[in-house]
Protein backbone atom coordinates (compact mmCIF):
# COMPACT_ATOMS: atom_id res chain seq x y z
CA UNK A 1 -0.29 14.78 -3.08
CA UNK A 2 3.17 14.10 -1.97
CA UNK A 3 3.20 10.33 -0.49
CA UNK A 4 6.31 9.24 1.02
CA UNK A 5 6.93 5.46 2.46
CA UNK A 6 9.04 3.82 5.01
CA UNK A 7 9.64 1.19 7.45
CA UNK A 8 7.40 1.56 10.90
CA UNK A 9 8.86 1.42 14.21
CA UNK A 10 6.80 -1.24 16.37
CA UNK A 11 4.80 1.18 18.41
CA UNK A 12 3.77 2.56 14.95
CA UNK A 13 2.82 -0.63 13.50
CA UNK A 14 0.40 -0.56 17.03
CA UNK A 15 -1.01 2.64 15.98
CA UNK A 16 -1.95 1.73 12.20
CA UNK A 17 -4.31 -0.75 13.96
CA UNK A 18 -7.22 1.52 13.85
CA UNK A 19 -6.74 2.56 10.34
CA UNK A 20 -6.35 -1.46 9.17
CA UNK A 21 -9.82 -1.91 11.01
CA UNK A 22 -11.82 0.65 9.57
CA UNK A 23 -10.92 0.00 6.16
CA UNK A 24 -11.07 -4.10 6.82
CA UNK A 25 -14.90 -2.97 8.34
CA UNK A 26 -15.67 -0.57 4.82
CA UNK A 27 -14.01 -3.19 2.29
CA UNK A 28 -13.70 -6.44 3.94
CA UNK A 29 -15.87 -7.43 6.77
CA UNK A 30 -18.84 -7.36 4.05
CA UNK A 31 -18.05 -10.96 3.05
CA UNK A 32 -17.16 -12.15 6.90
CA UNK A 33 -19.42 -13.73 9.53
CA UNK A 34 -18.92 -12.10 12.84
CA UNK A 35 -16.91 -15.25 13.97
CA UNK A 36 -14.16 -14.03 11.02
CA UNK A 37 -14.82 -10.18 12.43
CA UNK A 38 -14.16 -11.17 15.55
CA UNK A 39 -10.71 -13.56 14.75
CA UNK A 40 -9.32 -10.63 12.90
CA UNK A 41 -9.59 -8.46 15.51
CA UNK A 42 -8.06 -10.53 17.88
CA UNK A 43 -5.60 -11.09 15.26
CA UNK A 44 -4.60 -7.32 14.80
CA UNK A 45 -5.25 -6.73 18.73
CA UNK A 46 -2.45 -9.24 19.57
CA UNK A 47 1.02 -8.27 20.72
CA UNK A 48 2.44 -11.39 19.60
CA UNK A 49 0.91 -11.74 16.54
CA UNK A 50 1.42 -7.83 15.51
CA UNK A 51 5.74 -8.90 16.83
CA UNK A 52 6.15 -10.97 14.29
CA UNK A 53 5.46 -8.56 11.17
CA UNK A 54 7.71 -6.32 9.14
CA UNK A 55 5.66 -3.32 8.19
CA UNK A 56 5.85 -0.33 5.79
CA UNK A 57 4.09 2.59 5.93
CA UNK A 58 2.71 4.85 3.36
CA UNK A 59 1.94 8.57 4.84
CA UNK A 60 0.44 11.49 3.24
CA UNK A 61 2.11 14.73 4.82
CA UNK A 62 2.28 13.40 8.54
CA UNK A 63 -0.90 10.92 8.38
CA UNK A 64 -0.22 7.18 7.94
CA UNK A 65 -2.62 6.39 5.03
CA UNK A 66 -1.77 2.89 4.58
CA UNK A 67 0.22 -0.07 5.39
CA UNK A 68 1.52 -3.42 4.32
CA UNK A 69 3.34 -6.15 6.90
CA UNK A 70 4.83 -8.95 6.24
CA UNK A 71 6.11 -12.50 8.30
CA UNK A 72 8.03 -15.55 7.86
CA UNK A 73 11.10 -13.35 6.90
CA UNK A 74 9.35 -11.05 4.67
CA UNK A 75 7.70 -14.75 2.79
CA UNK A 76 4.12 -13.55 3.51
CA UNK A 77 1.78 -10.80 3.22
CA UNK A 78 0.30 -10.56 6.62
CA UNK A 79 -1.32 -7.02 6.40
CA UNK A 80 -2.44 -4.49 3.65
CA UNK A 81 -4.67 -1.80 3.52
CA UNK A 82 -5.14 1.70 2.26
CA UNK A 83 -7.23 4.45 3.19
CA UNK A 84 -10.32 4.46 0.92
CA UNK A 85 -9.35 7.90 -0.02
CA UNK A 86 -6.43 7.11 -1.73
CA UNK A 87 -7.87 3.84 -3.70
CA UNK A 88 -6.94 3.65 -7.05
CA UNK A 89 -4.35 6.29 -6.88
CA UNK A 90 -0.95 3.74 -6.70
CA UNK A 91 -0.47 3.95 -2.88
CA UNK A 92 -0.75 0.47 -2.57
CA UNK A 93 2.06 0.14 -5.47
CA UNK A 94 4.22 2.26 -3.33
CA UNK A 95 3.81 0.28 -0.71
CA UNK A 96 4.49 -3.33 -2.54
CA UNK A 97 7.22 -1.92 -4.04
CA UNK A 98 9.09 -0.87 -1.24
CA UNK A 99 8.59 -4.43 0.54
CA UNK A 100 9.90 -6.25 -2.38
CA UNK A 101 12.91 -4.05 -2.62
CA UNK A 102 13.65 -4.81 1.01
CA UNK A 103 13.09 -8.37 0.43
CA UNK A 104 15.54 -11.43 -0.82
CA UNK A 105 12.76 -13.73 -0.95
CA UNK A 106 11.70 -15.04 -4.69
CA UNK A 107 7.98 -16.05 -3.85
CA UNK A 108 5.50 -14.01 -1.67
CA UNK A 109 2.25 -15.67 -0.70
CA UNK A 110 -0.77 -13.75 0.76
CA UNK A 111 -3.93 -14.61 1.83
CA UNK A 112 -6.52 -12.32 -0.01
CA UNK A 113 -9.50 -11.17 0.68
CA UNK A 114 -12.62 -11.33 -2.06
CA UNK A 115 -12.20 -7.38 -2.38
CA UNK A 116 -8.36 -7.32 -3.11
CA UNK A 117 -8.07 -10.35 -5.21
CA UNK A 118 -8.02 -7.88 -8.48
CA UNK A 119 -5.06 -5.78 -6.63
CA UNK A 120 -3.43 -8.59 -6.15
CA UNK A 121 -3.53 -9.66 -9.45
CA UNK A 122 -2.33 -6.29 -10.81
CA UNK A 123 0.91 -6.44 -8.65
CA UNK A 124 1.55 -9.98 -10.50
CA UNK A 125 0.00 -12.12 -7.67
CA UNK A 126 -1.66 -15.12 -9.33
CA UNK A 127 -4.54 -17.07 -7.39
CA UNK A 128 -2.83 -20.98 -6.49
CA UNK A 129 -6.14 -21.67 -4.93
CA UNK A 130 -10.06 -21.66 -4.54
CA UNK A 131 -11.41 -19.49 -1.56
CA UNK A 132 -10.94 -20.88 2.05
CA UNK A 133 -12.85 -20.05 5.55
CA UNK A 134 -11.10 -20.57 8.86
CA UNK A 135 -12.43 -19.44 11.61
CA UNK A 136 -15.01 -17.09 9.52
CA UNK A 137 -12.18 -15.50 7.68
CA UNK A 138 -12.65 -15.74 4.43
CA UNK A 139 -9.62 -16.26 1.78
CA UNK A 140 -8.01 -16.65 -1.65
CA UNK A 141 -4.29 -17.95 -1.63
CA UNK A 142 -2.10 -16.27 -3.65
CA UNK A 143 1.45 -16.07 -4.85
CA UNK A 144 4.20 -13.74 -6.72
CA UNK A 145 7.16 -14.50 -8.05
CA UNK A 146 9.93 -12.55 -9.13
């Protein structure tokens, strides 16, 4: 397995979409009402919203496998998800990685979700908070620091 990473053009960050909602529906959307299911999708569906982020891409020969996206200047996790294939195989690492190195800022919040809260924690997230629900989507605040 030869995994390469880089920065994604805008249209690509569009076409990552599907892969960010199938693995949100296999990993995530178990813990979400269908009011959170539904305000995600908007989210990720949304031009403006989907503007604003800085996004890597982790691909595996010519497939995009997975993807993490930032906002507020690279401050905030926005997006990250990994084909369940690759789980557990240091994609993910890749992909942190290669944000951070691109990235001035000295704290980096995100917003997990229930499932990712212990890969958070392995990249040196800690939890600042107790889980939170707006608008059905359900989250743990988090921060790094270098």
């Amino acid at each position: 397995m030869k995994i390469s990473i880089r920065k994604l053009l805008r249209k690509e960050i569009d076409d990552a979409i599907p892969l960010v909602w199938d693995v949100f529906n296999k990993y995530e959307a178990v813990h979400y009402p269908e009011t959170g299911k539904k305000a995600f999708y908007q989210a990720i569906c949304s031009s403006d919203y989907l503007d604003m982020l800085t996004a890597y891409g982790a691909f595996d020969e010519d497939g995009l496998i997975g993807i993490i996206a930032t906002r507020n200047a690279g401050s905030h996790i926005a997006l990250f998800f990994v084909h369940g294939e690759y789980h557990r195989q240091g994609v993910g690492k890749m992909l942190f990685e290669e944000c951070i190195k691109n990235n001035k800022n000295k704290q980096i919040t995100v917003n997990s979700s229930e499932y990712a809260v212990d890969v958070y924690k392995k990249l040196g997230f800690e939890q600042v908070d107790s889980l939170h629900e707006e608008d059905g989507i359900r989250y743990i605040p988090m921060s790094f620091e270098r």
